[in-house]
C-alpha atoms as a PDB file:
ATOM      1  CA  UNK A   1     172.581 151.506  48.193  1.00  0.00           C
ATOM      2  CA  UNK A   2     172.980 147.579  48.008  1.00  0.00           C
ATOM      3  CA  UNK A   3     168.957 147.324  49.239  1.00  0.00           C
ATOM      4  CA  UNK A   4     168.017 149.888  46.824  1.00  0.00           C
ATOM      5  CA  UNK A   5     166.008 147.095  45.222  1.00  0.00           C
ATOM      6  CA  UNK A   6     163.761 146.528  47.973  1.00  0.00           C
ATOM      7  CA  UNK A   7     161.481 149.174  47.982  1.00  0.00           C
ATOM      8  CA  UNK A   8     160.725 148.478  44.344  1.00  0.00           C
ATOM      9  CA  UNK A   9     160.410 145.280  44.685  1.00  0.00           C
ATOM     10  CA  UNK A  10     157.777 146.086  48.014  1.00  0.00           C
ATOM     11  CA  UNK A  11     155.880 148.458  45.652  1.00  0.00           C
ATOM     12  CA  UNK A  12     155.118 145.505  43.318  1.00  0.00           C
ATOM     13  CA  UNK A  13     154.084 143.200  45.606  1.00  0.00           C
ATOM     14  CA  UNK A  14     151.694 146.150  47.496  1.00  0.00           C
ATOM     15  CA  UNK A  15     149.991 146.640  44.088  1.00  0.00           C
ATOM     16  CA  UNK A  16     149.770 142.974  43.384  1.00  0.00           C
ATOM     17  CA  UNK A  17     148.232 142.570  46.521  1.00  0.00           C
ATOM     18  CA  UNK A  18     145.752 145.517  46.145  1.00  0.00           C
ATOM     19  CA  UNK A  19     144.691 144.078  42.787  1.00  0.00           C
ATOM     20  CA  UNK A  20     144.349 140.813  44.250  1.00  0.00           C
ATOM     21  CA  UNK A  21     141.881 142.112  47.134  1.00  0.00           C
ATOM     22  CA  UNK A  22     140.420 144.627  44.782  1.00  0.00           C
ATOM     23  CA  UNK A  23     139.541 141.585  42.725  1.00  0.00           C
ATOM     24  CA  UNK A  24     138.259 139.495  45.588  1.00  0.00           C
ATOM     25  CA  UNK A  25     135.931 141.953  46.205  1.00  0.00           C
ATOM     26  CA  UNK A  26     134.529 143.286  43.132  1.00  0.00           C
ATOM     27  CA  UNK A  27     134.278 140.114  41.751  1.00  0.00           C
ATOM     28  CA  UNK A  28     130.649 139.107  41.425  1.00  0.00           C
ATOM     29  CA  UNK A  29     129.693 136.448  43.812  1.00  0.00           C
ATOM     30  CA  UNK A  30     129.252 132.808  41.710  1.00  0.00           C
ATOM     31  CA  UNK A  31     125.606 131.425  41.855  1.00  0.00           C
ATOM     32  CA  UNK A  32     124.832 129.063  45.039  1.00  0.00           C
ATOM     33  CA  UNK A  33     124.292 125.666  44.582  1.00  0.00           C
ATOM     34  CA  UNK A  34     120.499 124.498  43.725  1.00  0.00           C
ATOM     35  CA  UNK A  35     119.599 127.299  41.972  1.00  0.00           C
ATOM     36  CA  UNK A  36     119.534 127.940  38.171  1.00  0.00           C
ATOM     37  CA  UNK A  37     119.403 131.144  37.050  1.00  0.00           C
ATOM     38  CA  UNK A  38     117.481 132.425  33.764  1.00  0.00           C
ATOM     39  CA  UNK A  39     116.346 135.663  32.229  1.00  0.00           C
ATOM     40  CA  UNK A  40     113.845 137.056  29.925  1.00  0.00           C
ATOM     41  CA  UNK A  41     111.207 139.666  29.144  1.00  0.00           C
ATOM     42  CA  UNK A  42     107.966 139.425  31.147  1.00  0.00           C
ATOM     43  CA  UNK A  43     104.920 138.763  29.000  1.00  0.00           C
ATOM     44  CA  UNK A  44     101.045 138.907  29.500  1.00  0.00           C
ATOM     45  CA  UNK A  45      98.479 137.216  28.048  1.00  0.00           C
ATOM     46  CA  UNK A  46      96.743 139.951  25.583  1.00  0.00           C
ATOM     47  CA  UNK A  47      93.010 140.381  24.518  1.00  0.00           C
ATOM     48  CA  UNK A  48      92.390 142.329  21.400  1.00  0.00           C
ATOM     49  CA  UNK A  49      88.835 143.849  21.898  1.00  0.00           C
ATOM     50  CA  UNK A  50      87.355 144.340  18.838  1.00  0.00           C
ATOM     51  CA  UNK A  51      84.142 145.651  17.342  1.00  0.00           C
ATOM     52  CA  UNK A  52      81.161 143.304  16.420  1.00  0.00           C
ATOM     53  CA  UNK A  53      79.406 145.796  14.484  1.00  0.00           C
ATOM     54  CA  UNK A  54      80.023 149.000  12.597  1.00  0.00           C
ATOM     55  CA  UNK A  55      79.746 152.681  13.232  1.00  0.00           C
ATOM     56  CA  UNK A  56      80.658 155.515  15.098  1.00  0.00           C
ATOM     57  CA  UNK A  57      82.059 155.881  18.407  1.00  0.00           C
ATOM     58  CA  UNK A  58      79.707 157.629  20.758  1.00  0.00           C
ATOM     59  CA  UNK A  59      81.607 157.357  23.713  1.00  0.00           C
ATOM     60  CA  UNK A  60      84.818 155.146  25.233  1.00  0.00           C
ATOM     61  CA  UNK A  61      86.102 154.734  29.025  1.00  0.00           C
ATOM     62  CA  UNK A  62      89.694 153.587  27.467  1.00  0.00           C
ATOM     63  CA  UNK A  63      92.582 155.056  29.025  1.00  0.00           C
ATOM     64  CA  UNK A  64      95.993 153.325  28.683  1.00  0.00           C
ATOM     65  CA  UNK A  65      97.174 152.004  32.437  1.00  0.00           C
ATOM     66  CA  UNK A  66      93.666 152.001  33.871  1.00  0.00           C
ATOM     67  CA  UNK A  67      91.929 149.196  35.201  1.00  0.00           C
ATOM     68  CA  UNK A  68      89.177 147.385  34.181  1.00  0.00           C
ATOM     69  CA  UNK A  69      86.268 144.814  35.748  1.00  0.00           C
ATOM     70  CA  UNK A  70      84.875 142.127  33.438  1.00  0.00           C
ATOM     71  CA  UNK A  71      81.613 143.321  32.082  1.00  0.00           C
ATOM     72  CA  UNK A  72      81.958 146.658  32.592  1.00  0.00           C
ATOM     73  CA  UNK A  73      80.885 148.851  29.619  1.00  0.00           C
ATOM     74  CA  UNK A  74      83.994 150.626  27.839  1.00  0.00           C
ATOM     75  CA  UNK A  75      82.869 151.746  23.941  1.00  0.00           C
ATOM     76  CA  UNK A  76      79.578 152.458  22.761  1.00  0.00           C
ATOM     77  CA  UNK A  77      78.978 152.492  19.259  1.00  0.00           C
ATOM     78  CA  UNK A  78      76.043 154.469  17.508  1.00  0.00           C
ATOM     79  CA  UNK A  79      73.237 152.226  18.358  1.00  0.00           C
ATOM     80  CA  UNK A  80      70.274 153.971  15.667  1.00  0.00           C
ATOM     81  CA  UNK A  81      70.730 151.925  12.843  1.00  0.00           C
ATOM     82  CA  UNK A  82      70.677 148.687  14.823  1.00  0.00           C
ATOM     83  CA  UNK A  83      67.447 150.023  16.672  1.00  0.00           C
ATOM     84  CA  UNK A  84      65.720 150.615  13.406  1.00  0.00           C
ATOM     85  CA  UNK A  85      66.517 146.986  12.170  1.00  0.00           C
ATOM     86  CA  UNK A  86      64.871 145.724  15.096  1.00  0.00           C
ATOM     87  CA  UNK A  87      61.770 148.075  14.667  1.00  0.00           C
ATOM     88  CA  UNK A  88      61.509 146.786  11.318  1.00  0.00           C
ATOM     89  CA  UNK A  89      62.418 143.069  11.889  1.00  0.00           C
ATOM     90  CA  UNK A  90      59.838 143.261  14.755  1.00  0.00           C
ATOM     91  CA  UNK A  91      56.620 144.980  12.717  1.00  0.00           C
ATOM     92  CA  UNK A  92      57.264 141.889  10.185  1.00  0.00           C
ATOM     93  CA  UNK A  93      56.671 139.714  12.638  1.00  0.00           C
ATOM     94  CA  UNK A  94      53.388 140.822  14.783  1.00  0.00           C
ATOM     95  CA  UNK A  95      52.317 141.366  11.188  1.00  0.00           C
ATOM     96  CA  UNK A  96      52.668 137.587  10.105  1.00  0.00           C
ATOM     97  CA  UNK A  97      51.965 136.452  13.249  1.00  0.00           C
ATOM     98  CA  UNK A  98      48.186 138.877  12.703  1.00  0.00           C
ATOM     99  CA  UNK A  99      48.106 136.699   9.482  1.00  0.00           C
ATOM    100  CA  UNK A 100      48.550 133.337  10.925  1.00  0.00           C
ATOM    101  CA  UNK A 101      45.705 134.558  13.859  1.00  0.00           C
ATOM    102  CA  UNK A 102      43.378 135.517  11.079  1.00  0.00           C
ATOM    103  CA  UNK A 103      43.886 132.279   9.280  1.00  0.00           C
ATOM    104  CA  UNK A 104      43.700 130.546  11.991  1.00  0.00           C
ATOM    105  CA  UNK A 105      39.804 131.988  12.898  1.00  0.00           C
ATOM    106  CA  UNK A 106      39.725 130.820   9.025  1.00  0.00           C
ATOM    107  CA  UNK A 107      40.671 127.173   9.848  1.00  0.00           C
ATOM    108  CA  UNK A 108      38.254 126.706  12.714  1.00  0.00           C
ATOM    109  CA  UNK A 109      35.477 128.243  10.537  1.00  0.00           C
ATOM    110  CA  UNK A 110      36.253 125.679   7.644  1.00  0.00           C
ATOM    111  CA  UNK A 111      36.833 123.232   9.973  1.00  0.00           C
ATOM    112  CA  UNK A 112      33.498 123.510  11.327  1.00  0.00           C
ATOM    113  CA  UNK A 113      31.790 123.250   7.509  1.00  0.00           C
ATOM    114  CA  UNK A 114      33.902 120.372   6.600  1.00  0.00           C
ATOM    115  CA  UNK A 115      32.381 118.595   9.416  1.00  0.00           C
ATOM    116  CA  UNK A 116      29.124 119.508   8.918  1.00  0.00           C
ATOM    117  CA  UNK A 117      29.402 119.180   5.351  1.00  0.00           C
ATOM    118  CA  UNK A 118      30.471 115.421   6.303  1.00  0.00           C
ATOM    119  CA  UNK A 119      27.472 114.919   8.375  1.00  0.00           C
ATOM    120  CA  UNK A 120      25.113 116.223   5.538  1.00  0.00           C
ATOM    121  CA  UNK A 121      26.662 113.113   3.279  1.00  0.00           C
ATOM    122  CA  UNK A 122      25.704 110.642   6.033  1.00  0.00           C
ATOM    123  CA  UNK A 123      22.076 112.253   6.239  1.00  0.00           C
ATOM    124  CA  UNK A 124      21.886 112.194   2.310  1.00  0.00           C
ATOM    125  CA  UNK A 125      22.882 108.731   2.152  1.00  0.00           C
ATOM    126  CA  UNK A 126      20.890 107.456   4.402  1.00  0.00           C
ATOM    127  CA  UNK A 127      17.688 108.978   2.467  1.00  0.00           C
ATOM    128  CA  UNK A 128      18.935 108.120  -1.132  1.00  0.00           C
ATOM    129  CA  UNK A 129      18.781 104.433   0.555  1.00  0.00           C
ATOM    130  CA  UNK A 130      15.138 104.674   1.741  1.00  0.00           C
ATOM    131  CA  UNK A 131      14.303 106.365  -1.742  1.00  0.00           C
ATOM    132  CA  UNK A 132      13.533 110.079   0.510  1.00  0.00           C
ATOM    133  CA  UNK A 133      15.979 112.051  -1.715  1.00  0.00           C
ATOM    134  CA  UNK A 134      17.670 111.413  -4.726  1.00  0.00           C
ATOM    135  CA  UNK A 135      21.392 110.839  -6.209  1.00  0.00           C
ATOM    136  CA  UNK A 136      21.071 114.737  -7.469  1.00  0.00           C
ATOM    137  CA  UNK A 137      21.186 115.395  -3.651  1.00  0.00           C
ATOM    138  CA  UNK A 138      23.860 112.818  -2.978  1.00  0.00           C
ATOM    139  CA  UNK A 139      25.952 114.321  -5.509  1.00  0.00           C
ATOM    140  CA  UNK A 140      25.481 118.082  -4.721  1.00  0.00           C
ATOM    141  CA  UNK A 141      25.772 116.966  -0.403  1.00  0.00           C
ATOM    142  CA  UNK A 142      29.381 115.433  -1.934  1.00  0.00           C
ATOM    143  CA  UNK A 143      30.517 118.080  -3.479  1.00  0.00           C
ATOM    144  CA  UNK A 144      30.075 120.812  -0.797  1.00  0.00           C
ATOM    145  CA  UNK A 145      31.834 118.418   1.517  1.00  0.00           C
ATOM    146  CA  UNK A 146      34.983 118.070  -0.949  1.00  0.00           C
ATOM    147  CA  UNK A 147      34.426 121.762  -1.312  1.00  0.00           C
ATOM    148  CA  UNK A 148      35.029 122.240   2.219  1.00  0.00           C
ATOM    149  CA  UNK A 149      37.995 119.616   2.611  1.00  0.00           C
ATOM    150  CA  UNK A 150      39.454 121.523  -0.097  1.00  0.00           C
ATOM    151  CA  UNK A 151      38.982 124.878   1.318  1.00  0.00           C
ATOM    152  CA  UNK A 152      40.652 123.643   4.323  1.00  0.00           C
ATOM    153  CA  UNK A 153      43.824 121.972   3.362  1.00  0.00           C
ATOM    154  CA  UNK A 154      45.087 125.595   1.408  1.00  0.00           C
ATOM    155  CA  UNK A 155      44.270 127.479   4.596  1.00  0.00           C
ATOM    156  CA  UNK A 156      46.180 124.206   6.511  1.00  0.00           C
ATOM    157  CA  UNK A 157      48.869 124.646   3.821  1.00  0.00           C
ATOM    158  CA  UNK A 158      49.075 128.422   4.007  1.00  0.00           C
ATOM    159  CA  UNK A 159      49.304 128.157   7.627  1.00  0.00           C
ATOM    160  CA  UNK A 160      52.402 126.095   7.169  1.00  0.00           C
ATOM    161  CA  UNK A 161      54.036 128.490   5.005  1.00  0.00           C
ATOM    162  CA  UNK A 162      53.081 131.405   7.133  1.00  0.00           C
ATOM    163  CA  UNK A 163      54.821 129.316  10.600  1.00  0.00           C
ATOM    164  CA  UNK A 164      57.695 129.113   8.250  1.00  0.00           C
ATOM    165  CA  UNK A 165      58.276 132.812   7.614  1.00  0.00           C
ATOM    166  CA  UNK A 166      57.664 133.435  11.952  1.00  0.00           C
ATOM    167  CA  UNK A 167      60.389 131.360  12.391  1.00  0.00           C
ATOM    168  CA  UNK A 168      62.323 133.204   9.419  1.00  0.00           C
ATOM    169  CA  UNK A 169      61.557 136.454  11.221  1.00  0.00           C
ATOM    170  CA  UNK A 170      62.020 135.520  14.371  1.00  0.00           C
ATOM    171  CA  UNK A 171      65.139 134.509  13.613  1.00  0.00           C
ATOM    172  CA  UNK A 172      66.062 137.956  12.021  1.00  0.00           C
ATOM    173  CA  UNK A 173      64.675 139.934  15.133  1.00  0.00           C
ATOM    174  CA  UNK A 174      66.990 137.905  17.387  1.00  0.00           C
ATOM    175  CA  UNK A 175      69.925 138.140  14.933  1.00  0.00           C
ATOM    176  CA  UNK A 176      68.880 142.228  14.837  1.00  0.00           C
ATOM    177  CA  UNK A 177      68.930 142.279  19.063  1.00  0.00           C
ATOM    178  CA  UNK A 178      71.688 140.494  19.235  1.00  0.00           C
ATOM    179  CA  UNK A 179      73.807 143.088  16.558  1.00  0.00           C
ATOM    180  CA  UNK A 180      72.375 146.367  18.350  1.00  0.00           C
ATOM    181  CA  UNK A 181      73.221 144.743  21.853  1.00  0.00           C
ATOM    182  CA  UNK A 182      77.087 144.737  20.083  1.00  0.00           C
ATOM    183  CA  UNK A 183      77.197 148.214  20.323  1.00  0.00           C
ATOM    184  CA  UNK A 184      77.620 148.042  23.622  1.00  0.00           C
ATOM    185  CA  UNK A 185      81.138 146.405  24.288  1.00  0.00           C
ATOM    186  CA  UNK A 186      82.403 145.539  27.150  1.00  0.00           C
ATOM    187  CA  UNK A 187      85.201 144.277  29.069  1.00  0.00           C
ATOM    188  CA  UNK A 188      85.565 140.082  28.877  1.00  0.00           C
ATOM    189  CA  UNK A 189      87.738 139.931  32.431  1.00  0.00           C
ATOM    190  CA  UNK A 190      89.310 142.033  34.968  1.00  0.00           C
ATOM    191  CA  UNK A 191      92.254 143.640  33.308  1.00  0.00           C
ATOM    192  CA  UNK A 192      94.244 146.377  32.714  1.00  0.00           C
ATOM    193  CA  UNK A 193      93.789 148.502  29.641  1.00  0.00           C
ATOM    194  CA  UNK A 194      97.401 148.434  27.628  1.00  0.00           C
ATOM    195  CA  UNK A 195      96.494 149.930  24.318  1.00  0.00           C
ATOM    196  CA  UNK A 196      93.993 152.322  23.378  1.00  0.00           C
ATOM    197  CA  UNK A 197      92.949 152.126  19.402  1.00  0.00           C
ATOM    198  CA  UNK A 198      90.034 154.171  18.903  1.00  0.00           C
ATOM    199  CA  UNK A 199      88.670 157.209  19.946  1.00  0.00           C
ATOM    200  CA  UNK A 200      85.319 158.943  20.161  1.00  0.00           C
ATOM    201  CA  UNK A 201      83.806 160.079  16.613  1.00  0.00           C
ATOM    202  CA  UNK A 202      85.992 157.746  15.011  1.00  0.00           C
ATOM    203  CA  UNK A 203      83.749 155.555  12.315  1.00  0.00           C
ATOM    204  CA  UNK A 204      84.995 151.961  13.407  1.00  0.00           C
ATOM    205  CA  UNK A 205      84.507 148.546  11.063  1.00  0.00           C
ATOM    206  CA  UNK A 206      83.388 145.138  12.465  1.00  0.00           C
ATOM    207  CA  UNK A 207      86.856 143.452  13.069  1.00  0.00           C
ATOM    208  CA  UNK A 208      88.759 146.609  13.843  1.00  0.00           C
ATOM    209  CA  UNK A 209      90.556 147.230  17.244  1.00  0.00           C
ATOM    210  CA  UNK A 210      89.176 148.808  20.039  1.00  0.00           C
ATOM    211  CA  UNK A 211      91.681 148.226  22.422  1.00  0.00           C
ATOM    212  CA  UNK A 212      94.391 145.659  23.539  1.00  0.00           C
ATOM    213  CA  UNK A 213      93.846 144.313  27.391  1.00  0.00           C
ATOM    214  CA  UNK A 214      95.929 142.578  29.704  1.00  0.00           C
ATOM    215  CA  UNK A 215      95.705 140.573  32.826  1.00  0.00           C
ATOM    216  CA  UNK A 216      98.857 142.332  34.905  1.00  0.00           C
ATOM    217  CA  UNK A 217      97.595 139.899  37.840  1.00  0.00           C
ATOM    218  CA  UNK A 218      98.377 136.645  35.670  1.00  0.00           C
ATOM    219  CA  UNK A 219     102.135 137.485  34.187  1.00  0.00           C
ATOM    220  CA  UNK A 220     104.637 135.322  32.978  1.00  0.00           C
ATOM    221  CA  UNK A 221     108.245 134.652  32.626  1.00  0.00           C
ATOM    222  CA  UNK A 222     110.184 132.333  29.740  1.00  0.00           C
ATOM    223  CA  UNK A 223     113.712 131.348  30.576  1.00  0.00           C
ATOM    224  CA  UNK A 224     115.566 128.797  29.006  1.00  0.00           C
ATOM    225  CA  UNK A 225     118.098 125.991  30.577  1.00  0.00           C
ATOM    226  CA  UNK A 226     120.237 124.449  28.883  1.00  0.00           C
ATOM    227  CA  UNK A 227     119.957 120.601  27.757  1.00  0.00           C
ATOM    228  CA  UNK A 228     121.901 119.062  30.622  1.00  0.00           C
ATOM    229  CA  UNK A 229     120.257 121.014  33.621  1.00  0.00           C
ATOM    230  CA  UNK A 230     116.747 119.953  32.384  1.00  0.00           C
ATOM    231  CA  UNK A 231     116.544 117.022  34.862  1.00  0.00           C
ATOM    232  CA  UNK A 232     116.654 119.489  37.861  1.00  0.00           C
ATOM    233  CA  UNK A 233     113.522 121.373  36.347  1.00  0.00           C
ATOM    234  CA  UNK A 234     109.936 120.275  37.937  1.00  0.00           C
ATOM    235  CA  UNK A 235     106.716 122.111  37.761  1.00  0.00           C
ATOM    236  CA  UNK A 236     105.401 124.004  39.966  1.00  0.00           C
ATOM    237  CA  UNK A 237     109.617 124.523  41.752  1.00  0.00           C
ATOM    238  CA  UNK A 238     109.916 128.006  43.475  1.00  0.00           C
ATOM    239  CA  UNK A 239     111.397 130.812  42.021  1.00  0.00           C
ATOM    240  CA  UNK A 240     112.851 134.534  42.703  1.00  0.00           C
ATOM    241  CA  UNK A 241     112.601 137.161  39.978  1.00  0.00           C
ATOM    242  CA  UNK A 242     113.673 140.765  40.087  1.00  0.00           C
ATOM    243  CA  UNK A 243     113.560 143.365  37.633  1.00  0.00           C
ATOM    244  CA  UNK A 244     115.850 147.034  36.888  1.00  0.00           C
ATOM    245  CA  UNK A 245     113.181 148.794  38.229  1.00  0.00           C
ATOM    246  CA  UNK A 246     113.018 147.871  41.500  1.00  0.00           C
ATOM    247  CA  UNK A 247     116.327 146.247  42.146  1.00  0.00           C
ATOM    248  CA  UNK A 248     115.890 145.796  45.819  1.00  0.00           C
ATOM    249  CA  UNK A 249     112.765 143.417  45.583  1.00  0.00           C
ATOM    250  CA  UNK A 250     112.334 139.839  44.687  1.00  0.00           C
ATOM    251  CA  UNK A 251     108.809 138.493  43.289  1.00  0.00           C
ATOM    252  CA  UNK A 252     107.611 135.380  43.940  1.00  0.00           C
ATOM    253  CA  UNK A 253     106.937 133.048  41.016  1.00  0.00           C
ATOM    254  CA  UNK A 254     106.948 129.228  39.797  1.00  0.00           C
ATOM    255  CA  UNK A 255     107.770 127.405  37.398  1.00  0.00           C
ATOM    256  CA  UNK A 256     104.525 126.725  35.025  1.00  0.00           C
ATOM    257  CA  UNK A 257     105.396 124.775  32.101  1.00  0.00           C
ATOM    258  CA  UNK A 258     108.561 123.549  30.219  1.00  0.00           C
ATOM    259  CA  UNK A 259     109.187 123.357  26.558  1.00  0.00           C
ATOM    260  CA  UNK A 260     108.915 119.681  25.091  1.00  0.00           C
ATOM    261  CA  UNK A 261     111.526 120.162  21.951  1.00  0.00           C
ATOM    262  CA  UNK A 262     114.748 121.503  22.515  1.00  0.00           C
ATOM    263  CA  UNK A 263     116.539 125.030  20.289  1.00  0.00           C
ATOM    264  CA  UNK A 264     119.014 127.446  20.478  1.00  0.00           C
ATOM    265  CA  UNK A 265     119.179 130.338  22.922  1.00  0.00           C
ATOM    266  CA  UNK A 266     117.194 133.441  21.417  1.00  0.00           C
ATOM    267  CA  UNK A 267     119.548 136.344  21.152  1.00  0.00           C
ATOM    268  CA  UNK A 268     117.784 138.412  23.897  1.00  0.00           C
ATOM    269  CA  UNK A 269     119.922 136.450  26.759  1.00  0.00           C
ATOM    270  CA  UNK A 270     122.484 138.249  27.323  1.00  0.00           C
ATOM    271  CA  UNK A 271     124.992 136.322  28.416  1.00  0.00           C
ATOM    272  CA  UNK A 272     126.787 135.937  24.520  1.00  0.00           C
ATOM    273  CA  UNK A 273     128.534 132.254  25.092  1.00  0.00           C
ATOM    274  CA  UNK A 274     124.833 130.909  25.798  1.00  0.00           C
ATOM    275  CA  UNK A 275     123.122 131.850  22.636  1.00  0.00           C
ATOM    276  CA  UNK A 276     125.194 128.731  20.578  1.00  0.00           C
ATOM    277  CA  UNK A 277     123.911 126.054  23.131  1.00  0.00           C
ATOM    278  CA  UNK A 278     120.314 124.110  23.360  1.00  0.00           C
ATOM    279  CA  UNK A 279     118.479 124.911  25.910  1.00  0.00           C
ATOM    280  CA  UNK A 280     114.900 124.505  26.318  1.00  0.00           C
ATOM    281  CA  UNK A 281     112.335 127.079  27.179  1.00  0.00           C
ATOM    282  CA  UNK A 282     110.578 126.936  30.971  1.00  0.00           C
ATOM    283  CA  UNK A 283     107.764 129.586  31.381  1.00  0.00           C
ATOM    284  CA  UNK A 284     107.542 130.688  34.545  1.00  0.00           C
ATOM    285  CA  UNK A 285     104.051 131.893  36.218  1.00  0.00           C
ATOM    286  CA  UNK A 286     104.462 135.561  37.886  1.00  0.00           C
ATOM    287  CA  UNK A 287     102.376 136.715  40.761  1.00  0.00           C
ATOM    288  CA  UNK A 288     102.169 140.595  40.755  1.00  0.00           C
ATOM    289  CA  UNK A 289      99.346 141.596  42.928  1.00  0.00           C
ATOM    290  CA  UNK A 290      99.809 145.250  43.124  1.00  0.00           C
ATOM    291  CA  UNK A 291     100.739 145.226  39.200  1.00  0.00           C
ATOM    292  CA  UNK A 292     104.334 147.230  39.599  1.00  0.00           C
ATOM    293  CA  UNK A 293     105.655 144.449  36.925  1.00  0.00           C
ATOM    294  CA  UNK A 294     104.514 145.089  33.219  1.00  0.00           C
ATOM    295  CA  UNK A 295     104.879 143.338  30.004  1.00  0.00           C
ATOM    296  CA  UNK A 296     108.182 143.606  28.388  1.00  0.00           C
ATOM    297  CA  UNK A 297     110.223 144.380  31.399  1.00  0.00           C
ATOM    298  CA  UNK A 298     113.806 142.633  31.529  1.00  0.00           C
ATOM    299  CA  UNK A 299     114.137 140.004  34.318  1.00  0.00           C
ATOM    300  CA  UNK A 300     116.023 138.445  36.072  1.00  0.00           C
ATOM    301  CA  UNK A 301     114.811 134.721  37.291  1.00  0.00           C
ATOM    302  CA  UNK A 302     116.179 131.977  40.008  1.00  0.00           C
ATOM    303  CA  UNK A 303     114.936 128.653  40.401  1.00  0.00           C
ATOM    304  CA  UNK A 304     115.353 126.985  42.951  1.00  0.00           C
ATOM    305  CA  UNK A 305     116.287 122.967  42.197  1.00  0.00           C
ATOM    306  CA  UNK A 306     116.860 121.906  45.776  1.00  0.00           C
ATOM    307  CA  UNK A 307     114.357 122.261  48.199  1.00  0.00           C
ATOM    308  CA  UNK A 308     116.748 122.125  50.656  1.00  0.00           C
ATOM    309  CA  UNK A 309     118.478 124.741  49.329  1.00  0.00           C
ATOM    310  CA  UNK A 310     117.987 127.839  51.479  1.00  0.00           C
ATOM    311  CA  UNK A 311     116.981 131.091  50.052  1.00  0.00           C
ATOM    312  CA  UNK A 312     120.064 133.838  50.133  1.00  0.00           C
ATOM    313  CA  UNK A 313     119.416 137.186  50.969  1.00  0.00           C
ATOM    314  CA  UNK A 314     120.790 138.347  47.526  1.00  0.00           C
ATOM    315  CA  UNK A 315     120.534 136.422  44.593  1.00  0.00           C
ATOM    316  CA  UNK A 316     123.598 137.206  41.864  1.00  0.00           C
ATOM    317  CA  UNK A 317     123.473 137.338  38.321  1.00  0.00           C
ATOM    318  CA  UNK A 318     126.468 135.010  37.142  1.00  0.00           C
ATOM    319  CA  UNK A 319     128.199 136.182  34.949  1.00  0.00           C
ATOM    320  CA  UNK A 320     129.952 133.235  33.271  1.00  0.00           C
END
């Protein structure tokens, strides 16, 4: 009865040490030296694709997820009223440009009586002075000469006028190609189609969305490390990232840019003690060749600031 105590006392120390290894074990495993560790939301870089011109959608190869090559066609717009602006900028123009022919054959006509009108002066002179013809002649030779000079400085001066409303028109029928080739609008890179905003038969105004792409090729990270672990950050450093949905799989990545003025942790970090310090933002560039990672996934990022530093075979989250 006197070592009664014992086993009580045995029991305590049992659980103790259970906690104690329990502990040990569960406890997450602290970050290795020459990393830092970051997280944020993956992000890629989005192109609105909008419509140039007005009208009705004909047809549309948009669907959300697929793929798309720069310059491939993916909305046509109702192309009629841009044809008939060209049909009718075009006529205008073969018809002044008929004009400017036919005053041209005008010009070389005139031209040709001016000069001979000329000559006529000389001749006329020439007799007045050896008393042949008279000053009547001189006068009337004079006269059909200025006659002619006359005649051919309007048709010079409409001929002016006329090369200034080509170049009007022309000008018109390039801006009226250029608007019906807009119908036609078509991917600006290789992407991936990420929004869909119109759909076939919808009427559609110049400005309006047609679609939002992204490059899922070229993705990006932004962490943010705090003031005094700046120094360790250099472009271009390696770095891990892993994401919820595949767990199991790190993607390779590197560090792209850093912030050049300093602020406080955005509340999306989740670690609550580091949203009160100043940290500064480093965007990190993602490579995702097979495009499994998407924008707005959480993630998980490690940089590594030693290049000695070898590369574990898991990478933990700290969490403190």
């Amino acid at each position: 009865m006197k070592r009664s105590w014992i086993w009580p006392l045995i029991a305590v120390f049992a659980v103790a040490a259970l906690s104690f290894v329990v502990f040990v074990v569960l406890r997450p495993p602290r970050l290795p030296q020459g990393f830092q560790y970051g997280s944020g939301h993956i992000e890629g870089t989005q192109v609105r694709l909008a419509a140039e011109v007005g009208g009705r959608v004909l047809e549309h190869s948009l669907t959300e997820g697929s793929r798309v090559q720069r310059g491939q066609r993916l909305v046509v717009i109702d192309p009629e009223l841009g044809r008939d602006i060209v049909r009718a900028s075009q006529g205008e123009l073969d018809a002044l440009r008929n004009s400017r022919a036919a005053i041209d054959a005008q010009i070389a006509t005139w031209s040709h009586h001016a000069e001979t009108a000329r000559q006529q002066v000389d001749r006329v002179r020439k007799l007045v002075e050896t008393k042949v013809a008279s000053q009547l002649n001189l006068d009337q030779a004079s006269d059909a000469a200025r006659q002619a000079e006359g005649q051919l400085g309007q048709l010079r001066s409409q001929r002016q006028a006329i090369d200034a409303q080509i170049a009007s028109a022309e000008a018109r029928s390039s801006t009226a190609l250029t608007q019906l080739a807009r119908t036609e609008v078509s991917a600006p890179q290789d992407a991936t189609v990420l929004v869909r905003a119109a759909q076939t038969g919808e009427v559609v105004q110049p400005g309006q969305s047609l679609a939002i792409l992204v490059d899922l090729t070229q993705l990006k990270l932004k962490v943010y490390v705090p003031s005094d672990r700046l120094g360790a950050i250099r472009l271009e450093q390696p770095v891990k990232v892993r994401v919820d949905s595949y767990p199991e799989r790190y993607f390779d990545a590197r560090v792209a840019r850093v912030d050049d003025y300093a602020q406080f942790t955005p509340r999306d970090i989740h670690l609550p003690q580091e949203r009160t310090q100043m940290v500064y933002g480093v965007e990190l560039a993602l490579n995702n060749p097979d495009g499994v990672l998407k924008p707005g996934m959480p993630a998980d990022a490690w940089i590594r600031i030693d290049d000695k530093a070898p590369w574990p075979i898991q990478l933990p989250v700290p969490r403190e």
